[in-house]
Protein backbone atom coordinates (compact mmCIF):
# COMPACT_ATOMS: atom_id res chain seq x y z
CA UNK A 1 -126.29 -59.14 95.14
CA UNK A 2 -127.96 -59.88 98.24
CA UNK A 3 -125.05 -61.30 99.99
CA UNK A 4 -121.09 -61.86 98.79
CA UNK A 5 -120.10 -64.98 97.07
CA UNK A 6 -116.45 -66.60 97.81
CA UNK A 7 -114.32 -68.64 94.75
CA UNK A 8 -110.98 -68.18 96.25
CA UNK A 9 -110.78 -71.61 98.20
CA UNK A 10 -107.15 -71.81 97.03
CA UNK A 11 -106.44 -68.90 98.87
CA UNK A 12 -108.45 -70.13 102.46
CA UNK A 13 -110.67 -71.85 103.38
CA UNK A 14 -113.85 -71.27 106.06
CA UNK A 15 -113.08 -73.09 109.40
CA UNK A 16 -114.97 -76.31 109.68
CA UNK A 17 -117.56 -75.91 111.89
CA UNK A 18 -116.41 -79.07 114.07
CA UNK A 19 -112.74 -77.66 113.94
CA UNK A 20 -113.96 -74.41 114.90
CA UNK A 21 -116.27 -76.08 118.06
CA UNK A 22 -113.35 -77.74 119.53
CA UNK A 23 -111.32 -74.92 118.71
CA UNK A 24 -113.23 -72.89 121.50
CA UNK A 25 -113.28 -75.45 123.96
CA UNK A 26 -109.39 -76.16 123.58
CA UNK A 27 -109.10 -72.24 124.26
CA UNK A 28 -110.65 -71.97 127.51
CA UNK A 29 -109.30 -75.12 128.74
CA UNK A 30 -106.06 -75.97 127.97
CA UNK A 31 -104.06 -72.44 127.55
CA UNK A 32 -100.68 -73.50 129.72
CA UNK A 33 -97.47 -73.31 127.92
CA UNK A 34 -96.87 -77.03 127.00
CA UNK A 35 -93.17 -76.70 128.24
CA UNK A 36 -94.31 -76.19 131.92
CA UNK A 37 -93.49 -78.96 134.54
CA UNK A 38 -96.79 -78.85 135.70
CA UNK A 39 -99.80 -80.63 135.41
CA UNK A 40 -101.46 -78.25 133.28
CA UNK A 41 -98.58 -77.76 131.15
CA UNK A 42 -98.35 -81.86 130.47
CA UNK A 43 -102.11 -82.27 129.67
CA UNK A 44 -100.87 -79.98 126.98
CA UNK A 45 -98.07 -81.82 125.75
CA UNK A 46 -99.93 -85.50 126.05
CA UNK A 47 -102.89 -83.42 124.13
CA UNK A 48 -100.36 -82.28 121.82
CA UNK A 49 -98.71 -85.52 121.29
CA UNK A 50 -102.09 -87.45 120.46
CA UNK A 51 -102.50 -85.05 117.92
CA UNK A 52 -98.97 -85.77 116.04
CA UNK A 53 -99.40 -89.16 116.60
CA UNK A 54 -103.05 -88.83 114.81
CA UNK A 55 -101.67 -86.89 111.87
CA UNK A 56 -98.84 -89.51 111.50
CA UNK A 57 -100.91 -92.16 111.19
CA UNK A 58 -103.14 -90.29 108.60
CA UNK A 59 -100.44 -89.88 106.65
CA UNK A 60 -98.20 -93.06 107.02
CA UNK A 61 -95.07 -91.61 108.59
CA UNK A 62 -93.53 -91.92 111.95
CA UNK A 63 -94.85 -89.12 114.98
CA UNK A 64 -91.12 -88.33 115.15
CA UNK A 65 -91.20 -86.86 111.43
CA UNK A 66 -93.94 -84.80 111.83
CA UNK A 67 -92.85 -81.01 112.83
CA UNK A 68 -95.82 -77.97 113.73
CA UNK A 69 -94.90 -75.07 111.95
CA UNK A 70 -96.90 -71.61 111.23
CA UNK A 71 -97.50 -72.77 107.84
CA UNK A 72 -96.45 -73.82 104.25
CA UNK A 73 -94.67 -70.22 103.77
CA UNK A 74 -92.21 -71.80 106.78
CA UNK A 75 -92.71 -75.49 106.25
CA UNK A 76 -91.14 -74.89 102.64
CA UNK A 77 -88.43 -71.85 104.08
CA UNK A 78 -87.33 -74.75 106.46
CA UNK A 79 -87.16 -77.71 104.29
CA UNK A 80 -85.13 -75.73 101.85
CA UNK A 81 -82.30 -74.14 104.35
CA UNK A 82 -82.56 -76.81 106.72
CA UNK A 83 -81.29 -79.46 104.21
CA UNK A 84 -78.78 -77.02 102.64
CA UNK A 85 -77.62 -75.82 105.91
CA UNK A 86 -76.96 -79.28 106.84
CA UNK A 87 -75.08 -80.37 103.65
CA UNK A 88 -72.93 -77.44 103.25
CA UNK A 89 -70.65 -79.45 100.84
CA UNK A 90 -73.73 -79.90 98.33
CA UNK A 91 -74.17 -75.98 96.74
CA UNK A 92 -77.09 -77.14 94.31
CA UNK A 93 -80.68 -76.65 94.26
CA UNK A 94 -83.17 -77.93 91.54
CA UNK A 95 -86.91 -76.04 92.01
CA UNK A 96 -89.03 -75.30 89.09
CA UNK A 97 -90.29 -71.82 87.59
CA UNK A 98 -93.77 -72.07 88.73
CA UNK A 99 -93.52 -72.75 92.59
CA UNK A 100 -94.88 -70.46 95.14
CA UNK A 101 -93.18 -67.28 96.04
CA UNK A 102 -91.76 -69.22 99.33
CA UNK A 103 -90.06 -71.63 97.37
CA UNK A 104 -88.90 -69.15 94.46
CA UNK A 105 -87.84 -65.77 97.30
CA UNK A 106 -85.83 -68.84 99.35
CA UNK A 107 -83.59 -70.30 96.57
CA UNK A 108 -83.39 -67.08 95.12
CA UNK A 109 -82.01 -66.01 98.20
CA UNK A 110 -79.68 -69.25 98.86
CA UNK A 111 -78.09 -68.04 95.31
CA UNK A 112 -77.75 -64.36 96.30
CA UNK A 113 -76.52 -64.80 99.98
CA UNK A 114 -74.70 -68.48 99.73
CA UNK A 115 -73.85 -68.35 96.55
CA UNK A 116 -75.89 -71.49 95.58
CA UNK A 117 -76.33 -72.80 92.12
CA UNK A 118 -80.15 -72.88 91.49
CA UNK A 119 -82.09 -74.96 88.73
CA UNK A 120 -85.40 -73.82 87.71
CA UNK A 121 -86.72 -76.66 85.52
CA UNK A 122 -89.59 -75.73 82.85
CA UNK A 123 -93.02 -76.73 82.74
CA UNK A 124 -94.51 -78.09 79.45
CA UNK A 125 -98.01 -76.24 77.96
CA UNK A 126 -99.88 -78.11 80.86
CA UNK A 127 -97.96 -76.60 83.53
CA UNK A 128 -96.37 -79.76 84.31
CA UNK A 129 -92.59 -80.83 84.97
CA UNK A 130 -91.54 -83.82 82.92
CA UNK A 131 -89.59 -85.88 84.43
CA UNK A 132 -86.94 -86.04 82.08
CA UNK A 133 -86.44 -82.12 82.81
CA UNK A 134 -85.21 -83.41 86.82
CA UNK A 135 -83.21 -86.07 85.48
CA UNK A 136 -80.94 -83.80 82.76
CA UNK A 137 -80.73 -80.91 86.01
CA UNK A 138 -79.41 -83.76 88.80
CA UNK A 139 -75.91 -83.35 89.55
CA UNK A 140 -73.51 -85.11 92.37
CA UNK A 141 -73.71 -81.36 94.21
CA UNK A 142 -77.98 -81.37 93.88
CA UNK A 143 -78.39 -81.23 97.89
CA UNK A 144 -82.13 -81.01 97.35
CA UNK A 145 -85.20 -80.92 94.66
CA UNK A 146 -88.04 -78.94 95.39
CA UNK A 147 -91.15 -79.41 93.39
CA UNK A 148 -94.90 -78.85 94.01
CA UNK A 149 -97.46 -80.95 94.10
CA UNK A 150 -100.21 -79.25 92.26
CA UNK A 151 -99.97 -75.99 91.08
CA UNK A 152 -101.67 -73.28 92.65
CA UNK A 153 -102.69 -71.07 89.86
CA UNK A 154 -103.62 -73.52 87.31
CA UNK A 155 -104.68 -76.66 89.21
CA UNK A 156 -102.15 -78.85 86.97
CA UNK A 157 -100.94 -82.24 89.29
CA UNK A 158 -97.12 -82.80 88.80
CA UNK A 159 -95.81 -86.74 88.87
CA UNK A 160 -94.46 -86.43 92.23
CA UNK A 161 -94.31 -90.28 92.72
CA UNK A 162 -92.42 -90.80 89.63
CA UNK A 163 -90.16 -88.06 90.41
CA UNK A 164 -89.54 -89.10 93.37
CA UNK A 165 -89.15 -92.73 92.82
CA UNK A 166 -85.76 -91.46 90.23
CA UNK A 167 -84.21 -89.25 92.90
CA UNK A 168 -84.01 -91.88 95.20
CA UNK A 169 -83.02 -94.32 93.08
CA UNK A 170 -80.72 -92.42 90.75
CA UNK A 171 -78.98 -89.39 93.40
CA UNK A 172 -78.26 -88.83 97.05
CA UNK A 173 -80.49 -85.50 96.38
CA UNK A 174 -83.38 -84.85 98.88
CA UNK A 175 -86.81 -84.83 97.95
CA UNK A 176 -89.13 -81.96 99.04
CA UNK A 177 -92.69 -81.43 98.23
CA UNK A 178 -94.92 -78.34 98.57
CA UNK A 179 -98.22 -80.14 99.26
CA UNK A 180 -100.28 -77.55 100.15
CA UNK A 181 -103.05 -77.68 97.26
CA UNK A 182 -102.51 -81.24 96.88
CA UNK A 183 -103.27 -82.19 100.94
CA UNK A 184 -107.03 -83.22 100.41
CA UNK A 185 -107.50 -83.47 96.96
CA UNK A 186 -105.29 -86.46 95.51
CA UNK A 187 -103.96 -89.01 97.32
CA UNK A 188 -99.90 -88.93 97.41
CA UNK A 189 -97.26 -91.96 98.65
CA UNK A 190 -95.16 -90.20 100.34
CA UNK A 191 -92.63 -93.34 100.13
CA UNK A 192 -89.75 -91.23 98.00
CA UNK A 193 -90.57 -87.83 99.96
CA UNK A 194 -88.21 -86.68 101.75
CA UNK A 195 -89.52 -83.87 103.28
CA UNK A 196 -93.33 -81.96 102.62
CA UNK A 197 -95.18 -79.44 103.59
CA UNK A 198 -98.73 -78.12 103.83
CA UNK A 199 -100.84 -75.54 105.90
CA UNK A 200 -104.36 -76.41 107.65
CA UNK A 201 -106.14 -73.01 106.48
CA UNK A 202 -106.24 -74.64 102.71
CA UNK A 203 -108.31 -77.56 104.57
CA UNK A 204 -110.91 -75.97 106.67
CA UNK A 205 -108.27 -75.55 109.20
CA UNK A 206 -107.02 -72.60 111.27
CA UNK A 207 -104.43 -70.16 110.10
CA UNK A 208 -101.29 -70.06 111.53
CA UNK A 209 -100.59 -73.70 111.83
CA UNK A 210 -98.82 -76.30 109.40
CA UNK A 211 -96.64 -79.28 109.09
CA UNK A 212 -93.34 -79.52 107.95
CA UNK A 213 -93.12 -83.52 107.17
CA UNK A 214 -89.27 -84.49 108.12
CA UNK A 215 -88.30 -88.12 107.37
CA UNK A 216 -86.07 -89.37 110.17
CA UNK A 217 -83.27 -90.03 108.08
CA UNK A 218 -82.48 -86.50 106.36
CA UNK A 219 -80.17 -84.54 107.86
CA UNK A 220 -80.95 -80.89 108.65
CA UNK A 221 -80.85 -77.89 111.12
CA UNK A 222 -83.52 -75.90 112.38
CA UNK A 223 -84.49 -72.74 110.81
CA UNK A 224 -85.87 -71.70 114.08
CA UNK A 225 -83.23 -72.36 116.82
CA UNK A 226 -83.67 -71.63 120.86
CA UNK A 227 -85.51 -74.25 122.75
CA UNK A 228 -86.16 -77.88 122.34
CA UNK A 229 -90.03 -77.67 121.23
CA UNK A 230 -90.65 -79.81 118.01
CA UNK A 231 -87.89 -82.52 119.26
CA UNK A 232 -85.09 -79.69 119.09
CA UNK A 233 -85.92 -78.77 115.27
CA UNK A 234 -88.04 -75.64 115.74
CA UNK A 235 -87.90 -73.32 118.62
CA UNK A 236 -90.69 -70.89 120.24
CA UNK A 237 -93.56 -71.62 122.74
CA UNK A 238 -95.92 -74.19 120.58
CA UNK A 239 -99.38 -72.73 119.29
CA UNK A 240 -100.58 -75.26 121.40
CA UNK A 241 -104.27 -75.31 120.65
CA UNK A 242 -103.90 -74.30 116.63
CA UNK A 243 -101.88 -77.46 116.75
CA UNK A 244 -104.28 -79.84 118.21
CA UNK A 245 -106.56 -78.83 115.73
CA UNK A 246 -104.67 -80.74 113.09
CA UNK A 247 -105.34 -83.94 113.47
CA UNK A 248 -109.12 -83.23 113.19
CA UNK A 249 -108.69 -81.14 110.28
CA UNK A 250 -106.92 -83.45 108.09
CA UNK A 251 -108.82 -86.25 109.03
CA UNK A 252 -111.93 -84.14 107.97
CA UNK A 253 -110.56 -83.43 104.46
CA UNK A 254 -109.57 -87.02 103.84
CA UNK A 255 -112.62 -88.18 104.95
CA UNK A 256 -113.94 -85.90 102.60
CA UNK A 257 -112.01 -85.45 99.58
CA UNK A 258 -114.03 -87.79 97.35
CA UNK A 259 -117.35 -86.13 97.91
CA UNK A 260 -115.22 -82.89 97.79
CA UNK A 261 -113.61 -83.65 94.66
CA UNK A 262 -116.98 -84.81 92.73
CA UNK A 263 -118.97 -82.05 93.84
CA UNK A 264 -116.14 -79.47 92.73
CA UNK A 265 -115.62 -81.62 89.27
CA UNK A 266 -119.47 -80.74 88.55
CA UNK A 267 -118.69 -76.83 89.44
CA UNK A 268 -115.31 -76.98 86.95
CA UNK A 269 -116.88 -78.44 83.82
CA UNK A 270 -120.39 -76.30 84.77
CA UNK A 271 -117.95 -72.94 85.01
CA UNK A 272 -115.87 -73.69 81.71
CA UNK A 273 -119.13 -74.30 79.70
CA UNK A 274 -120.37 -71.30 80.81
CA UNK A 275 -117.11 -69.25 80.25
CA UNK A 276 -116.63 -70.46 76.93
CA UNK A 277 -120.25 -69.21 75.62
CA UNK A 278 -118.55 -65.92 76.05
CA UNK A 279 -116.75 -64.50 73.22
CA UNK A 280 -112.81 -63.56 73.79
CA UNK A 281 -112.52 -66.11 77.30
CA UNK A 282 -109.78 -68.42 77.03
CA UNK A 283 -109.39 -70.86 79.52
CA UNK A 284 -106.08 -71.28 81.15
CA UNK A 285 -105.78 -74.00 83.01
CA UNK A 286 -104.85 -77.90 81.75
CA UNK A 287 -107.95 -80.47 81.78
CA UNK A 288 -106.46 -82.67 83.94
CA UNK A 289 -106.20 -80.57 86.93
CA UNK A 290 -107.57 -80.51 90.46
CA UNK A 291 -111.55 -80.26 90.22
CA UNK A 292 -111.36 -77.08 92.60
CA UNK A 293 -109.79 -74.79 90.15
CA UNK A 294 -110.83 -72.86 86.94
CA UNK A 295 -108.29 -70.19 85.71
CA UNK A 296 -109.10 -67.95 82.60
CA UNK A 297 -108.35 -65.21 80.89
CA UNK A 298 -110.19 -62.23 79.24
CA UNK A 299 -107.55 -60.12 77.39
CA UNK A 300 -109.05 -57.02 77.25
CA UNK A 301 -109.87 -56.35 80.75
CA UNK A 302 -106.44 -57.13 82.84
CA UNK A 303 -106.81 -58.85 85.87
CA UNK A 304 -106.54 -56.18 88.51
CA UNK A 305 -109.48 -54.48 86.80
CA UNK A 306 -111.48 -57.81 86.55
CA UNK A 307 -111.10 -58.44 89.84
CA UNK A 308 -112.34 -55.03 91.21
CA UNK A 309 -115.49 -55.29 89.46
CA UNK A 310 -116.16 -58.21 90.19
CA UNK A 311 -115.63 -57.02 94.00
CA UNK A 312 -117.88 -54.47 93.47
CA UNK A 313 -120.08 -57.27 92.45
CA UNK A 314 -120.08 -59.00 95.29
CA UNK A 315 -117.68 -61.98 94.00
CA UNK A 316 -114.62 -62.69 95.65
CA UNK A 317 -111.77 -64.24 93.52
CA UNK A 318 -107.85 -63.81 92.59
CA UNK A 319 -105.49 -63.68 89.64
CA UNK A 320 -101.86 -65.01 90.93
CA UNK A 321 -100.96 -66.83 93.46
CA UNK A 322 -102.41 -64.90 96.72
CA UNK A 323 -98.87 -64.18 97.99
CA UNK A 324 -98.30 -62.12 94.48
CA UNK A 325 -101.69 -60.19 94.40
CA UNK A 326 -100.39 -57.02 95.24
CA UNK A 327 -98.03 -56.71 92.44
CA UNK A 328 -99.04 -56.03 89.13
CA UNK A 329 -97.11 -58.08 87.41
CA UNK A 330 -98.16 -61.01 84.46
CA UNK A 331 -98.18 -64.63 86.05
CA UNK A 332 -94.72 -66.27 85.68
CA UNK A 333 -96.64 -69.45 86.13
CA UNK A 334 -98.86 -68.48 82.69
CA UNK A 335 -95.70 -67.56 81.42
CA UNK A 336 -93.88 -70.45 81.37
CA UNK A 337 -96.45 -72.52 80.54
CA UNK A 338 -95.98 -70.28 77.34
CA UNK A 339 -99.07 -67.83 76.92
CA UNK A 340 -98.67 -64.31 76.11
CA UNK A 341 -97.56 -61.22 78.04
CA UNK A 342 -101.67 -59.87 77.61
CA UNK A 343 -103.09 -63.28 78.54
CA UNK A 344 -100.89 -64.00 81.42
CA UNK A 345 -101.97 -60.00 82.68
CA UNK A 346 -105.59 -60.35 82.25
CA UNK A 347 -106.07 -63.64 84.03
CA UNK A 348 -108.78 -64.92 86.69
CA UNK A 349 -108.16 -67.22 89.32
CA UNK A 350 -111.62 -69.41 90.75
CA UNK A 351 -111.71 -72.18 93.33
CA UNK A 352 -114.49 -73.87 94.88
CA UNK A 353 -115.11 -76.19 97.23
CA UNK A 354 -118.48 -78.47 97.55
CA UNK A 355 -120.46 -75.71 99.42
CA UNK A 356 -120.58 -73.70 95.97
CA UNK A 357 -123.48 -74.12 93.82
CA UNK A 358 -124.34 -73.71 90.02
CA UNK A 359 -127.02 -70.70 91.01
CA UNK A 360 -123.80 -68.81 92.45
CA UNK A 361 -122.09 -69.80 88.97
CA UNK A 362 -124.52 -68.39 87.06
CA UNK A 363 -124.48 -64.85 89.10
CA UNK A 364 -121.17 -65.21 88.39
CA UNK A 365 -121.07 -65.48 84.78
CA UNK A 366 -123.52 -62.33 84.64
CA UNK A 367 -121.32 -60.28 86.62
CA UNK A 368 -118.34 -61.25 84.02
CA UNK A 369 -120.52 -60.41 80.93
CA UNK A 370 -121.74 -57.04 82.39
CA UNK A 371 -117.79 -56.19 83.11
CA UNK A 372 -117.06 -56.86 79.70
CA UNK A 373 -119.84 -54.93 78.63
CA UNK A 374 -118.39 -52.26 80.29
CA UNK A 375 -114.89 -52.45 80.63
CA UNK A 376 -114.26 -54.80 76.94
């Protein structure tokens, strides 16, 4: 390999190079804490504001709903404990088994610490939550339902819309939606949502910066309390320049997502051909996914091993969820979707985006036969 190869665009993403030019300028210029009195420190805040106001309008909610957080990890952590901590009389949470660890460590630690009833709804053998599954789990107590988007393993699209359109019309639950590998790929109404989240590193974007979408009328208390940045609902000095960024960012992938999307669609059914020529892959992940994804599995080789070599290769992908690549356990979301203990171990996790080509796919393939070769 003359030079490394990247498939884990569901992990991060590269910085777009327009995001990452006014990135540099922002830097030098406008460094003042936005909270000063001074000149400076309102250029900031009227720089800040366009931006919100930008990402509003991209999205079709109100500036006053959009909140800057660090991320998804704490755009999800605050949705969650925010709306619980303002509805203390509702002790019920409805999730699913297959969100990310940020939504599954919270809840689980609502129900361990507050003593608060969780609901993890199943997924059928596409990795999707029907929506009679929400409507047998609602109760009077539900204070919120927390569902994902798309999956981030296995690409599979939930019907959020649907879902959401019930809750609202059938509960005084609140909605929340993890959008972070949705944001850029399908388009979502975000009429029934409550509350959403999604980070600008999945988009091209700069890490450490997210939104935490909070419709004006649910009720809810700050995760982060201390000083009035983000309208009183998150404290701390704002990441003033990350945050700017945003706008631009998002715009970028929207602008983008169709071209996106077909280029990555070619890349999916190309890589699943090509997989399935081998003998013993099995592919993993449901056909109507997101086009950036392709998850398989080779049972002999687990996944820990896989992925090694195919470091060594020059190839970088993941297994799990990033969050969960350290551990060494089978995917719960594999799981529950309802493969085996040795498929669900052995598994590969690849995601493109349009900058990927079929000659990289094909390096790729020949790295996977000469692991099996060795390793099968």
């Amino acid at each position: 390999m003359s030079h490394r190869i990247y498939f884990d665009h569901a992990s991060s993403t590269q910085i777009h190079p327009e995001v990452l030019d006014a990135y540099v300028e922002v830097l030098k210029t406008y460094f003042a804490n936005s909270a000063s009195l001074y000149d400076e420190g309102r250029k900031v805040t009227e720089l800040l504001s366009k931006s919100r106001a930008s990402i509003a309008k991209l999205l079709g909610v109100q500036t006053n709903e959009i909140i800057y957080t660090s991320g998804a990890s704490e755009s999800n952590s605050s949705a969650i404990k925010g709306v619980c901590l303002a509805n203390k009389e509702k002790k019920h949470i409805i999730t699913t088994c297959v969100e990310h660890s940020s939504v599954m460590a919270v809840c689980e630690q609502m129900h361990r610490i507050f003593d608060y009833d969780i609901t993890y709804l199943p997924v059928n053998y596409n990795g999707v939550v029907e929506l009679e599954e929400v409507k047998k789990a609602l109760r009077e107590d539900t204070a919120i339902v927390s569902i994902m988007a798309v999956n981030n393993e296995v690409g599979a699209i939930n019907p959020i819309e649907e879902i959401g359109e019930y809750i609202k019309k059938n509960s005084h639950a609140y909605f929340h939606v993890d959008m972070t590998q949705s944001i850029g790929k399908i388009d979502i109404n975000l009429k029934n949502i409550d509350l959403a989240s999604f980070s600008a590193h999945k988009i091209h974007g700069l890490k450490g910066s997210g939104i935490l979408i909070k419709k004006a009328h649910v009720p809810y208390e700050p995760l982060i309390a201390g000083g009035e940045q983000e309208m009183g609902l998150r404290g701390g000095t704002t990441n003033a320049p990350t945050h700017m960024m945003l706008a631009k960012t998002l715009r970028l992938a929207l602008e983008n997502r169709q071209s996106n999307n077909d280029a990555c669609r070619i890349l999916q059914e190309y890589t699943v051909n090509k997989l399935l020529e081998i003998p013993g892959i099995e592919i993993n992940h449901p056909k109507n996914n997101i086009p950036q994804l392709v998850n398989f599995s080779y049972e002999k080789i687990p996944s820990e091993v896989m992925q090694n070599a195919l470091n060594a290769k020059g190839f970088m992908v993941s297994a799990r969820s990033t969050c969960e690549s350290a551990t060494l356990n089978t995917s719960y979301v594999l799981k529950a979707m309802g493969y085996s203990d040795l498929r669900s171990s052995s598994c590969i996790r690849m995601s493109f985006s349009k900058e990927n080509t079929k000659e990289e796919i094909d390096a790729f393939i020949a790295a996977i036969k000469e692991t099996i070769e060795h390793y099968g």
